[in-house]
Protein backbone atom coordinates (compact mmCIF):
# COMPACT_ATOMS: atom_id res chain seq x y z
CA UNK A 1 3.29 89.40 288.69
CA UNK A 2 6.71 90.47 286.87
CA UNK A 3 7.40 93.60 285.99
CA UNK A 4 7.47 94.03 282.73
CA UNK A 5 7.09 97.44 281.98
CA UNK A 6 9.76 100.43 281.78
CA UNK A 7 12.00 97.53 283.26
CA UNK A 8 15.22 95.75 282.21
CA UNK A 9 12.97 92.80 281.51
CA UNK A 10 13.75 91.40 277.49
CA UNK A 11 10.82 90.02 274.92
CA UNK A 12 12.73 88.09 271.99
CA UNK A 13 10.77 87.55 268.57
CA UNK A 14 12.19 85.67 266.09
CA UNK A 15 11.36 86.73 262.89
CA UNK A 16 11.04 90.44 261.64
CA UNK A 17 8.30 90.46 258.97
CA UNK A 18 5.49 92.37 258.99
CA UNK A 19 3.12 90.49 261.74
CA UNK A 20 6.45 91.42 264.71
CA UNK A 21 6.16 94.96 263.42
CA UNK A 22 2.54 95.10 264.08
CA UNK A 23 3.25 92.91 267.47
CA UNK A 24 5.91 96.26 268.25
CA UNK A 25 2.46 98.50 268.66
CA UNK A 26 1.72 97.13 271.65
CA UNK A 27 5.45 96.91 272.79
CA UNK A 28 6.17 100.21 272.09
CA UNK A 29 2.86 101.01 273.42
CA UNK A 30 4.01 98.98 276.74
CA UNK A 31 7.29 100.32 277.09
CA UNK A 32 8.38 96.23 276.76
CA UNK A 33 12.23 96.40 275.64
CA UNK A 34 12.53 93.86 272.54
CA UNK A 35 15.32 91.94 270.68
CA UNK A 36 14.48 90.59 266.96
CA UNK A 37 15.88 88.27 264.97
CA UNK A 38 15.34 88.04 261.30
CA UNK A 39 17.56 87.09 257.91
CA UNK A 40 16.73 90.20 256.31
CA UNK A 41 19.14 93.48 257.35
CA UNK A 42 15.77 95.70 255.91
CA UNK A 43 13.53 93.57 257.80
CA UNK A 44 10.39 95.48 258.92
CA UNK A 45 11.15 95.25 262.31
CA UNK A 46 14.25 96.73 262.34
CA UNK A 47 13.15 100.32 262.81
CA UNK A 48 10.77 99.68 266.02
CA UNK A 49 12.99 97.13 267.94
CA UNK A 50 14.95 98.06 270.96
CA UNK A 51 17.94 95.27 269.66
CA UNK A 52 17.97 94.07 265.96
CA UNK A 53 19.99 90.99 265.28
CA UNK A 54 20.80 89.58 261.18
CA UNK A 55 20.61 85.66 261.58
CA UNK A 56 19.57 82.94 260.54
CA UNK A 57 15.80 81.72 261.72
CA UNK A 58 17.17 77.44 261.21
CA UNK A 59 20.28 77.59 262.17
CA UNK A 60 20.78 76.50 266.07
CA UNK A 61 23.32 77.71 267.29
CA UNK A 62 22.13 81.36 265.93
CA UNK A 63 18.82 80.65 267.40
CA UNK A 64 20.12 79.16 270.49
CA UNK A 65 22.38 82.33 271.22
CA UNK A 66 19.96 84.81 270.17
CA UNK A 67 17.32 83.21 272.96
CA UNK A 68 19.99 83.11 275.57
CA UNK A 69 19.45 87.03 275.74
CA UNK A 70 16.29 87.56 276.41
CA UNK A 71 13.55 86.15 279.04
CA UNK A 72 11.20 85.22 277.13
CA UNK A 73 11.17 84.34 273.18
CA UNK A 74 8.25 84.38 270.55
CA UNK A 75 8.17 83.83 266.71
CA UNK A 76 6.49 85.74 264.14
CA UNK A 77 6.90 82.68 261.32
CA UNK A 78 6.85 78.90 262.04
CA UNK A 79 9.87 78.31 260.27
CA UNK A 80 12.62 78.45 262.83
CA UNK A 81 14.67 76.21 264.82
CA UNK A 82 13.08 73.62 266.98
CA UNK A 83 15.75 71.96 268.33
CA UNK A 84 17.22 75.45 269.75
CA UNK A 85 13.60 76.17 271.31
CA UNK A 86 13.88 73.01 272.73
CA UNK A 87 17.29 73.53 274.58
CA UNK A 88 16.16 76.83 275.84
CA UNK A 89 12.95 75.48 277.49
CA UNK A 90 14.94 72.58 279.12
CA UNK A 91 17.36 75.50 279.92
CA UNK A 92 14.50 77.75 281.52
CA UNK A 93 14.24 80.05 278.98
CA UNK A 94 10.31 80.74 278.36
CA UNK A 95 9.36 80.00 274.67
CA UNK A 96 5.53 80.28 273.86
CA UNK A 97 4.49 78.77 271.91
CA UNK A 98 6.05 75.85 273.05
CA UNK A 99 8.65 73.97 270.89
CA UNK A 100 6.48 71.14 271.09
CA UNK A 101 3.64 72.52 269.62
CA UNK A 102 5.59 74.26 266.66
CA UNK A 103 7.22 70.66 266.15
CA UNK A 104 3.61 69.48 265.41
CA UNK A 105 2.46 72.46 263.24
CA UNK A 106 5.80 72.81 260.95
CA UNK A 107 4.81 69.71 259.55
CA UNK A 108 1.34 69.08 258.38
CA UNK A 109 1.38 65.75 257.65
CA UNK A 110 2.38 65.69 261.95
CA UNK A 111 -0.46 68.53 262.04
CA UNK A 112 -2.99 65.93 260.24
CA UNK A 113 -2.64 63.10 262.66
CA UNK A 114 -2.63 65.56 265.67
CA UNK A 115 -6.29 66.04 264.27
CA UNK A 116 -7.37 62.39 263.72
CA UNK A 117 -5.51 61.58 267.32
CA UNK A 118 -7.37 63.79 269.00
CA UNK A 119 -10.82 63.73 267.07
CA UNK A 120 -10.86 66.79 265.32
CA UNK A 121 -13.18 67.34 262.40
CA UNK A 122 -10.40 67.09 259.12
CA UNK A 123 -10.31 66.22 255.88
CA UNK A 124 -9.45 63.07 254.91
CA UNK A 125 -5.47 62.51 253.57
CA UNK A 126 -2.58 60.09 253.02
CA UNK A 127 0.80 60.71 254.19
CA UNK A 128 3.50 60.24 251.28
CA UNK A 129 7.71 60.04 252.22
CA UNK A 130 8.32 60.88 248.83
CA UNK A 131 6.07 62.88 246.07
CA UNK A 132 7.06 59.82 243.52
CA UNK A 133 4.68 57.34 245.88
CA UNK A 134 1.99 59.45 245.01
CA UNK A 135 2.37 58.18 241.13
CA UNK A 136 1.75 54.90 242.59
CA UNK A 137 -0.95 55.53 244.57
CA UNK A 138 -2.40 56.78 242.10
CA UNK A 139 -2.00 53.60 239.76
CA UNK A 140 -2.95 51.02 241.95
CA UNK A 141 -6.19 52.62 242.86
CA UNK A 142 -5.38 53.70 246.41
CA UNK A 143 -5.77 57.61 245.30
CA UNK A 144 -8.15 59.55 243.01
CA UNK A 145 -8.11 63.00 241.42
CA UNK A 146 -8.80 65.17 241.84
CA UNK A 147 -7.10 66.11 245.50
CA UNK A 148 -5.11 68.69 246.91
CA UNK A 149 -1.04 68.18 246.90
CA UNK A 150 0.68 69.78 249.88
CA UNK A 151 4.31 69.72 251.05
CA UNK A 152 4.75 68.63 254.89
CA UNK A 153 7.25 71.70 255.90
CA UNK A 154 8.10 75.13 254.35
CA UNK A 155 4.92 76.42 252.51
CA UNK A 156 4.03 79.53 253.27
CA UNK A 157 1.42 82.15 251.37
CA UNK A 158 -0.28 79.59 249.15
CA UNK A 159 3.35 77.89 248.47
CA UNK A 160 3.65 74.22 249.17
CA UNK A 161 0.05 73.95 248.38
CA UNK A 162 -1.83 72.23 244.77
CA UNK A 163 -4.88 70.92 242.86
CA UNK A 164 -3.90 68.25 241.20
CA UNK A 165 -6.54 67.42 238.66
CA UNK A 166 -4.20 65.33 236.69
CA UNK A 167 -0.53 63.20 236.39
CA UNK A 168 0.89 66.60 234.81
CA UNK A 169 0.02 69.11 237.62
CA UNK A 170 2.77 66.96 239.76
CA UNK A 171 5.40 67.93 237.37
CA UNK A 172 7.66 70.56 239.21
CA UNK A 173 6.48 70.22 242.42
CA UNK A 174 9.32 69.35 245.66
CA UNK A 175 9.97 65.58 245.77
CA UNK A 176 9.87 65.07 249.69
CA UNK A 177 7.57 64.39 251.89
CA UNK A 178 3.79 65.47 251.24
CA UNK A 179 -0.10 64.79 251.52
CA UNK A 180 -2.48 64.61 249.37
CA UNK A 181 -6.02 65.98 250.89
CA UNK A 182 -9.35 65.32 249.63
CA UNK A 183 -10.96 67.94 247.76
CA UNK A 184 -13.42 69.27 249.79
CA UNK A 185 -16.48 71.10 248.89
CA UNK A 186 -16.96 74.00 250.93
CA UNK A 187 -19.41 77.06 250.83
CA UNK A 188 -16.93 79.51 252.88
CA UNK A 189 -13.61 79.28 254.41
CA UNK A 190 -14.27 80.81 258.07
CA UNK A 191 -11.35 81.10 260.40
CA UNK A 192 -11.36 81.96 264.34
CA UNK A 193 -8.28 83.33 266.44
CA UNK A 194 -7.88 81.63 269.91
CA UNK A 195 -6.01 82.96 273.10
CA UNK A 196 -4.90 81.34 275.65
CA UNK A 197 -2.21 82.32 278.40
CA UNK A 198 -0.44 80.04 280.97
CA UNK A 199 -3.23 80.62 283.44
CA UNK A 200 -5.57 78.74 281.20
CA UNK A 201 -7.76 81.88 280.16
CA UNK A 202 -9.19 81.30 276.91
CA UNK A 203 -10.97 83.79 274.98
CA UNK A 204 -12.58 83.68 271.03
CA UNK A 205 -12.50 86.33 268.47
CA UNK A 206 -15.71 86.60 266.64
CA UNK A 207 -15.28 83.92 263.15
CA UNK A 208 -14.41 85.56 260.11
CA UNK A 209 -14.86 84.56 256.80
CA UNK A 210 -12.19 84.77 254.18
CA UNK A 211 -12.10 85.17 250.60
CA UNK A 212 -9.09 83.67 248.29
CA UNK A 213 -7.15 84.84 245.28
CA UNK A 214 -7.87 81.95 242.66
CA UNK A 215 -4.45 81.83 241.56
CA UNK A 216 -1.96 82.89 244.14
CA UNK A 217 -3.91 80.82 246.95
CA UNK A 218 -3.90 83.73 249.33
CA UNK A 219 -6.51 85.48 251.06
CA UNK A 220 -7.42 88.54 248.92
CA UNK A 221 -10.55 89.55 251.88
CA UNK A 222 -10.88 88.74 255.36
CA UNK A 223 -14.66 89.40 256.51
CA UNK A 224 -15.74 89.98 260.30
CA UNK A 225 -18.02 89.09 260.98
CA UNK A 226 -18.67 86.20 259.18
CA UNK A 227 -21.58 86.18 256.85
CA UNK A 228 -22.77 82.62 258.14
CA UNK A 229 -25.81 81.63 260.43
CA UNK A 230 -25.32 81.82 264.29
CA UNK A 231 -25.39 78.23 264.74
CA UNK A 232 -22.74 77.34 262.09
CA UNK A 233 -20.39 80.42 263.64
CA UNK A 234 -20.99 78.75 267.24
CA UNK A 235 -20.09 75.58 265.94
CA UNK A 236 -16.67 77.17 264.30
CA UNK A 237 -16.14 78.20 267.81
CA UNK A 238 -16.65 74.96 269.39
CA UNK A 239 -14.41 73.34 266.91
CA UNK A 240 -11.55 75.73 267.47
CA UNK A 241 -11.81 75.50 271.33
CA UNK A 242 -11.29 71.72 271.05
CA UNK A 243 -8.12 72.48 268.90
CA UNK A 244 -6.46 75.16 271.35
CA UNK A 245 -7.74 72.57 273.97
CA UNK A 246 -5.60 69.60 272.15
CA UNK A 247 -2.39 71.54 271.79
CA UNK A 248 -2.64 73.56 275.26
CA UNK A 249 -0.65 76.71 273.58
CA UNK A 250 0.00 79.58 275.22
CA UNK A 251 -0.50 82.63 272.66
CA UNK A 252 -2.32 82.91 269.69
CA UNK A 253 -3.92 79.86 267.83
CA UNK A 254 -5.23 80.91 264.35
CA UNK A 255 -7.47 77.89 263.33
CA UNK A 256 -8.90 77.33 259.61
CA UNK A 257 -11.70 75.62 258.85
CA UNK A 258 -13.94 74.70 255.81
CA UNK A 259 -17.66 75.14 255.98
CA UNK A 260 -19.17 72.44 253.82
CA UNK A 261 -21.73 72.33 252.08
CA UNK A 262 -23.72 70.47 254.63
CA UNK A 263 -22.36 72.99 257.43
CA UNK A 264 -19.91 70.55 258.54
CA UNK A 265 -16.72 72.40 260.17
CA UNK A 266 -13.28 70.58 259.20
CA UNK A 267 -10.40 71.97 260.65
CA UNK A 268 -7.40 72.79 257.61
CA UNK A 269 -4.83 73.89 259.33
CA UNK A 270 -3.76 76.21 261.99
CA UNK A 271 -1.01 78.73 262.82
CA UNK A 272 0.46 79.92 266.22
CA UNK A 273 0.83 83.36 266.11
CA UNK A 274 -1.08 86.13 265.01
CA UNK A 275 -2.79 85.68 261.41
CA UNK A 276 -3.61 87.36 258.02
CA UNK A 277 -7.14 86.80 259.47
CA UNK A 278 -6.72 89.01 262.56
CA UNK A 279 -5.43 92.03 261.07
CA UNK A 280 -8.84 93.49 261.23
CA UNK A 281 -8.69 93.84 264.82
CA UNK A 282 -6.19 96.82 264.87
CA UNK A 283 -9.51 98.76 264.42
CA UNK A 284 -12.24 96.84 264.52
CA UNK A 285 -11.53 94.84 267.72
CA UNK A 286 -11.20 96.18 271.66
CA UNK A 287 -8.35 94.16 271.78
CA UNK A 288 -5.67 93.83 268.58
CA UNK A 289 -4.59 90.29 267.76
CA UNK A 290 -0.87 91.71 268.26
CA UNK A 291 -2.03 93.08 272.01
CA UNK A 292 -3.76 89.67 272.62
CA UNK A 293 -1.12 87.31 271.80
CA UNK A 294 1.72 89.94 274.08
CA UNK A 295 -0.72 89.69 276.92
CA UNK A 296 -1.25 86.01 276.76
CA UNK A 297 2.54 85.09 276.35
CA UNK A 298 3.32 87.54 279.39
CA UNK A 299 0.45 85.94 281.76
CA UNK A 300 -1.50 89.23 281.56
CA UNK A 301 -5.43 89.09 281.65
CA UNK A 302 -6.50 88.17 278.30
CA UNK A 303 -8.22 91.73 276.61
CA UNK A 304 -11.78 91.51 275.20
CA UNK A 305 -12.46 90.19 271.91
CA UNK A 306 -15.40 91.73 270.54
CA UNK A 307 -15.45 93.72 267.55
CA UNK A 308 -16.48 97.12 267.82
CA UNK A 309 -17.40 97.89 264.02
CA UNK A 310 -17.67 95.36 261.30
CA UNK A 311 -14.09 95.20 259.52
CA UNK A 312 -12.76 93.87 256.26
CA UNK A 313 -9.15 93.32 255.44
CA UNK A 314 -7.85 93.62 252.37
CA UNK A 315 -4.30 92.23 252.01
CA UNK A 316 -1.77 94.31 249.45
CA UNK A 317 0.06 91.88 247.66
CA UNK A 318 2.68 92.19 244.77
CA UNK A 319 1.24 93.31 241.44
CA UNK A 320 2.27 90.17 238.42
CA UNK A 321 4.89 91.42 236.08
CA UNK A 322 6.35 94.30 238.52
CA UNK A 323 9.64 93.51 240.62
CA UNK A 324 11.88 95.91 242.07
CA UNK A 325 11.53 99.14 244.42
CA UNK A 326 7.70 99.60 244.99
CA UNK A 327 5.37 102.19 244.35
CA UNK A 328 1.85 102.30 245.96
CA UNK A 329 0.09 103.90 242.83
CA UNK A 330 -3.51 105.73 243.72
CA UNK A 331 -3.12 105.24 247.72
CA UNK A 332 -4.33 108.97 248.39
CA UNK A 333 -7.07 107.71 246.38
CA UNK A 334 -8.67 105.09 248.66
CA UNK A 335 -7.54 106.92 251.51
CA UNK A 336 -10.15 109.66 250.25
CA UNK A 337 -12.89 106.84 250.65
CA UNK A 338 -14.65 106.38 254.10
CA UNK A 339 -13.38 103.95 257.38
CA UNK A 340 -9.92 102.80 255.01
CA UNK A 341 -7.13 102.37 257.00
CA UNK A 342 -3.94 101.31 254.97
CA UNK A 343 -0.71 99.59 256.55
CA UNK A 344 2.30 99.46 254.77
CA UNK A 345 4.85 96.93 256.25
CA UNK A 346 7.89 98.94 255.10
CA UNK A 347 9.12 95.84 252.42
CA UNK A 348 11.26 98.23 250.11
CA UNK A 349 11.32 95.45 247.40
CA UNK A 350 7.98 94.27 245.63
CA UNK A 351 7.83 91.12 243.47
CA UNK A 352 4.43 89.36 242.13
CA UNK A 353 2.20 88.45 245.09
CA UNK A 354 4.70 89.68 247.80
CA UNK A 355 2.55 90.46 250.70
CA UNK A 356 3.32 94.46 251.07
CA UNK A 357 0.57 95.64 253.23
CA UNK A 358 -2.97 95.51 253.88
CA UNK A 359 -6.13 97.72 254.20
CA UNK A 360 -8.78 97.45 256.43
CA UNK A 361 -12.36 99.35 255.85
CA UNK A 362 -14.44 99.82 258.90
CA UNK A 363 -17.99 100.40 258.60
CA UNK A 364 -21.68 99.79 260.74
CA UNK A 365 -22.37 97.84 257.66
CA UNK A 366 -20.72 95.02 256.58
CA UNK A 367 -21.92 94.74 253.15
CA UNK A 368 -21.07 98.37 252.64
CA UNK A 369 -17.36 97.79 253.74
CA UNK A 370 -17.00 94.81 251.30
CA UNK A 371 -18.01 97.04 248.33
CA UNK A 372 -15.51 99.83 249.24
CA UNK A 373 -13.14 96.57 249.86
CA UNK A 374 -14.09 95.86 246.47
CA UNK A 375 -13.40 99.57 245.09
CA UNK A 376 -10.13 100.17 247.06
CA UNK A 377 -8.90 96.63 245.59
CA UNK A 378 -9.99 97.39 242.18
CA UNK A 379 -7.76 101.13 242.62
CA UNK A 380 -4.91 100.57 244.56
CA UNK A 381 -1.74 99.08 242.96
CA UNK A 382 1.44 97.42 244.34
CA UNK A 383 4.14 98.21 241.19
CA UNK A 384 7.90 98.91 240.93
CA UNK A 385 9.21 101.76 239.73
């Protein structure tokens, strides 16, 4: 096995948000020397990196330079250069996840037919070039409201994605390529974190259930376990080891999925890398999503995946009408309240619904931990000075 520890051996991550800080634990923790790439000179990787490089995440030759470094390259955010990843595979550069499979999932109208190729429970959608075909289609009868609009590349955080209920809720949105999903009607939306390494070792984390803002369209709780029957968790399982089976990733695969109201899983989309709906782990789990996906790119046995409390997540987003240098206002107060944990990703600039941290509560009891959730969401605010 390679010697990656306290050696001159070189992890790249491209991207420095807050998901390759938290990936910089186990690093650190490692002694694995890293090089990170980001747009932002104050990204929050900057301070825990061995090498921190300002560039840009789609431009190639930037890319392509930047993984010419290193031995092996990750990403922290889909949105990078896929051409570059490309060159440096074909150049023997390790990149996990593949290229290939980040080709697929940058584009979820290309994520969509992966499903229906491969028979994976989805909703049903049409594929539009252009957002102006979906006026048509919505003329001649071939599409109904209401349904949800979604743009095929660049959403991120509940951007990219709308309810259209009517012809004026398309007003504004991008004019390029798109879907448009039927609505479906779910009771919960449950999620389950896959890893796999290069060896082909697979391993589950328990399904979580997660709970959305109405408006921004981002998850306000994430809930492990999941408050669902055994059999409909087992089948969330089932359907996310037939969707790490399809792509064959090596890493993390964080797939969504509705739970209808007839306990029908459909798979909405998936991301490859760790997740808003892993961050419980850093407590709550033996193994941290972060560890997990650095063990499974480097080849390492895969850690165990069982929770060790019950955990809830709450994210810290971006207070509405507050931009500028941020203030956490009343965080000694929830940190006065029992099993909360707060993380702070070090963004020195707050703007409405800006992810800026999260919180996790740990407790025996899971419905205990969602009503301190509950409390430390209702008393902790994200404001600018």
């Amino acid at each position: 096995m390679k010697n990656y520890f306290s050696s001159n051996f070189k992890l790249g991550i491209l991207g420095g948000g807050q998901l390759g800080k938290m990936m910089l634990y186990t690093t650190r923790q490692f002694d694995i020397t890293t090089h990170v790439m980001d747009a932002s000179d104050e990204a929050p990787c900057k301070i825990a990196c061995n090498q921190f490089t300002l560039g840009d995440l789609m431009d190639f030759d930037v890319v392509y330079n930047f993984g010419k470094q290193v031995d092996l390259l990750t990403f922290e955010i889909e949105n990078v250069n896929v051409d570059a990843l490309e060159r440096l595979e074909k150049e023997g550069i390790k990149v996990y996840p593949s290229s290939k499979n980040l080709r697929i999932i940058q584009n979820k109208a290309t994520q969509k037919l992966f499903y229906r190729d491969h028979d994976i429970p989805t909703s049903n959608f049409t594929r539009f070039a252009y957002l102006s075909e979906i006026e048509d289609a919505l003329e001649n009868g071939g599409l109904q409201f209401p349904f949800v609009w979604k743009a095929a590349q660049f959403g991120y955080d509940g951007n990219g994605v709308k309810m259209v209920r009517q012809l004026s809720d398309l007003e504004n949105l991008p004019k390029g390529e798109c879907i448009a999903e039927d609505l479906v009607a779910f009771k919960n939306e449950l999620a389950v974190i896959v890893a796999r390494n290069p060896s082909g070792e697979v391993k589950t984390y328990p399904v979580v259930e997660m709970e959305f803002h109405p408006e921004a369209n981002q998850v306000e709780y994430v809930i492990c376990p999941a408050r669902i029957d055994q059999a409909v968790a087992e089948k969330a399982k089932l359907v996310a080891l037939k969707v790490s089976e399809a792509f064959k990733h090596v890493g993390l695969l964080a797939v969504e999925m509705f739970q209808t109201e007839s306990d029908e899983i459909l798979v909405n989309e998936v991301a490859p890398r760790p997740h808003n709906s892993g961050h419980q782990t850093i407590e709550a789990s033996y193994t941290s999503q972060f560890e997990q996906h650095i063990r499974a790119i480097m080849n390492l046995p895969l850690g165990k995946t069982e929770s060790t409390v019950g955990g809830i997540m709450v994210n810290l987003v971006g207070a509405e009408g507050h931009t500028g240098d941020v203030i956490y206002e009343n965080i000694e107060k929830i940190m006065q309240l029992e099993g909360v944990k707060p993380h702070i990703y070090g963004k020195k600039q707050t703007r409405p619904f800006r992810k800026m941290g999260h919180v996790t509560i740990v407790n025996t009891d899971i419905n205990e931990a969602r009503r301190i959730a509950e409390e430390v969401k209702k008393t902790i605010k994200v404001i600018s000075k």
